[in-house]
Protein backbone atom coordinates (compact mmCIF):
# COMPACT_ATOMS: atom_id res chain seq x y z
CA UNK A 1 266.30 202.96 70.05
CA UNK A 2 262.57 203.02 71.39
CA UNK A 3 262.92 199.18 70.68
CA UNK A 4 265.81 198.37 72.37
CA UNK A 5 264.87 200.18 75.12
CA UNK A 6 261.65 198.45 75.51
CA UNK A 7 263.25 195.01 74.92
CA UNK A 8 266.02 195.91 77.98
CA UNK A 9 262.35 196.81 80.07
CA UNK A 10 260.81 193.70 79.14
CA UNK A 11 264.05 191.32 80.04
CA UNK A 12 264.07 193.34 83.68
CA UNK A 13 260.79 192.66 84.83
CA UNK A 14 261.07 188.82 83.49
CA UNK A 15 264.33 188.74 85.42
CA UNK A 16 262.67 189.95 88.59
CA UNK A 17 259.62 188.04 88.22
CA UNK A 18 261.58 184.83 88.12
CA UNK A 19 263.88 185.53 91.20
CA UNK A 20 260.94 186.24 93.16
CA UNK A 21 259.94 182.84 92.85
CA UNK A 22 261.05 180.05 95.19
CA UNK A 23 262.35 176.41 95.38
CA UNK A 24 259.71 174.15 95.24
CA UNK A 25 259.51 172.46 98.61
CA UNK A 26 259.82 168.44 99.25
CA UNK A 27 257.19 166.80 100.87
CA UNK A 28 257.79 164.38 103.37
CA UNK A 29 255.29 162.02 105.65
CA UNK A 30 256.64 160.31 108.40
CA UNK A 31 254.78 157.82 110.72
CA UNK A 32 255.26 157.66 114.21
CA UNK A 33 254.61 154.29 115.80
CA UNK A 34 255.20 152.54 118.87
CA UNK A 35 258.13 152.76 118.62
CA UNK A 36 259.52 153.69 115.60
CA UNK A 37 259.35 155.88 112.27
CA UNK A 38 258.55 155.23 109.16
CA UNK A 39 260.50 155.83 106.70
CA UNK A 40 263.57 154.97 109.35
CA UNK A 41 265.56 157.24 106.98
CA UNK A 42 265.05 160.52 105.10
CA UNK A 43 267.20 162.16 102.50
CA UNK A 44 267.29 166.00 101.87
CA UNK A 45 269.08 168.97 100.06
CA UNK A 46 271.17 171.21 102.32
CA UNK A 47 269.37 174.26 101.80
CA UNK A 48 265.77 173.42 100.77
CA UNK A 49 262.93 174.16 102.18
CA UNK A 50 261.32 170.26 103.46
CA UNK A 51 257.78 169.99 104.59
CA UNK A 52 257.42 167.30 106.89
CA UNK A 53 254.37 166.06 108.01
CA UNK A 54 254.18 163.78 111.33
CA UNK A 55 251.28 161.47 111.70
CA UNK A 56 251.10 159.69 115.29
CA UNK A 57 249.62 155.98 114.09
CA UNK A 58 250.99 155.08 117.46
CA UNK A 59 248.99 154.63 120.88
CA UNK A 60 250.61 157.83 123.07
CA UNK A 61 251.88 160.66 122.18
CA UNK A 62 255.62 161.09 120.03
CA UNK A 63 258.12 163.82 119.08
CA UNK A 64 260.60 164.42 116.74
CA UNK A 65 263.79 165.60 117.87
CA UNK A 66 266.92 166.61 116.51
CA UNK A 67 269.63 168.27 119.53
CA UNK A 68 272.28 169.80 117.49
CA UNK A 69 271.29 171.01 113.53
CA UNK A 70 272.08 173.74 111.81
CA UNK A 71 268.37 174.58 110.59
CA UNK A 72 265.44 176.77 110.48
CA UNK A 73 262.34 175.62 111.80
CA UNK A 74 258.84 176.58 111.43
CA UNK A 75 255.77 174.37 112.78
CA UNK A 76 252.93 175.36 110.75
CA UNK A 77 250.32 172.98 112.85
CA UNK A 78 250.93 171.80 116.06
CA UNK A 79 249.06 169.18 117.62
CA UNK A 80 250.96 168.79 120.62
CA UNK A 81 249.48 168.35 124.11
CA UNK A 82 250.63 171.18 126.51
CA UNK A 83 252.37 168.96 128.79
CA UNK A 84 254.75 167.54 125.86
CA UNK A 85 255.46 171.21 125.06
CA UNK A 86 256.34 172.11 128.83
CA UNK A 87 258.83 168.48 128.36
CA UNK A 88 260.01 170.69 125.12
CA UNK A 89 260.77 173.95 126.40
CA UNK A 90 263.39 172.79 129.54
CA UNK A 91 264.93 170.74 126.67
CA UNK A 92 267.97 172.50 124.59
CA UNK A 93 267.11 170.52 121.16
CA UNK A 94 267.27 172.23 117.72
CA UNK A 95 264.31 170.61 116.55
CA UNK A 96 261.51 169.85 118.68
CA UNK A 97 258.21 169.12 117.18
CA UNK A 98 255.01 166.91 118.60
CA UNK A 99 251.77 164.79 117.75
CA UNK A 100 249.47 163.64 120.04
CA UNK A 101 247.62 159.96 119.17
CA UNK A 102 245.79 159.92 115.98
CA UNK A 103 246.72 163.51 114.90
CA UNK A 104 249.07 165.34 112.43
CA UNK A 105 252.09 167.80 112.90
CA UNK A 106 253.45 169.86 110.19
CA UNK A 107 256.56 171.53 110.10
CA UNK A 108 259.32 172.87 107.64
CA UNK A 109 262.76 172.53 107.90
CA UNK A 110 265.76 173.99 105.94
CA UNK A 111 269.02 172.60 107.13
CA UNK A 112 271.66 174.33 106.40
CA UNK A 113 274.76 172.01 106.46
CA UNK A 114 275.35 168.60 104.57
CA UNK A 115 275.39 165.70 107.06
CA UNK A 116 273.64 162.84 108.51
CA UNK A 117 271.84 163.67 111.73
CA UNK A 118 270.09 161.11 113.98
CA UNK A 119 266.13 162.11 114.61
CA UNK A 120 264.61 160.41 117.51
CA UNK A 121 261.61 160.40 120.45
CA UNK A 122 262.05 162.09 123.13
CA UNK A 123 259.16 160.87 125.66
CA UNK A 124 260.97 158.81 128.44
CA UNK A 125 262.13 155.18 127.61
CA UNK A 126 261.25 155.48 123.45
CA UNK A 127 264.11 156.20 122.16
CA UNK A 128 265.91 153.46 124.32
CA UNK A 129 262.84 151.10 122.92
CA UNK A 130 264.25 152.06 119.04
CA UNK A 131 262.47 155.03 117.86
CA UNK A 132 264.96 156.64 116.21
CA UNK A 133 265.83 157.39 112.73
CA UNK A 134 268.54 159.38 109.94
CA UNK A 135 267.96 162.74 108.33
CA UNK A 136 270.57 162.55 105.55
CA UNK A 137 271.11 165.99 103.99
CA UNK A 138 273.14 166.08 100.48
CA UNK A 139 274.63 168.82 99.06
CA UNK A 140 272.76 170.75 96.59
CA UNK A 141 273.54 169.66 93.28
CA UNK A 142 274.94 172.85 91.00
């Protein structure tokens, strides 16, 4: 009985222990150029946690925008100037993140809905000059 007992104890904690762990997270890098990203597309699992890191190789400053996403957004480092943040805040996008030239944003993203959703810059005349790109988010396979 002792046994059995002990085995039931030793099954609950490994049960517990496991569910307190999380989904690994994908990395992705995207460049930001003038005047467009690279990779042009992205794929992703509805769902999971994606770190993506933003590195400005371009000569002025770039966002990444999404306007309408089902998502939850973090930025972990920010190296956005305060006048790109100001553009930011009047703006009514889901996902709004910034690098200034030469530097690195990092944010994570979990999107919750399967879809393809159009990225793009939103500093004045850049996405009309081509920088824009596709999030593609798959379903999570069961």
């Amino acid at each position: 009985m002792l046994r059995k007992l002990l085995l039931i104890l030793i099954v609950s904690f490994l049960l517990a222990a496991c569910a307190g762990t999380s989904a690994p997270k994908t990395a992705i890098a995207l460049d930001l150029t003038d005047f467009a990203y690279s990779p042009f597309a992205v794929t992703v699992a509805a769902g999971q946690p994606v770190v993506i890191t933003l590195e400005n190789k371009g000569q002025v400053e770039h966002d990444f925008v999404i306007e309408k996403i089902d998502a939850k957004v973090t930025v972990t480092k920010d190296s956005g100037s305060e006048s790109h943040h100001a553009h930011g805040e009047e703006s009514n996008f889901d996902v709004h993140a910034s690098a200034q030239v030469g530097e690195i944003t990092i944010l994570e993203l979990t999107v919750s809905e399967p879809g393809t959703y159009q990225f793009f810059c939103s500093v004045e005349g850049h996405k009309e000059a081509g920088m824009i790109g596709e999030l593609i988010v798959i379903p999570i396979e069961e």
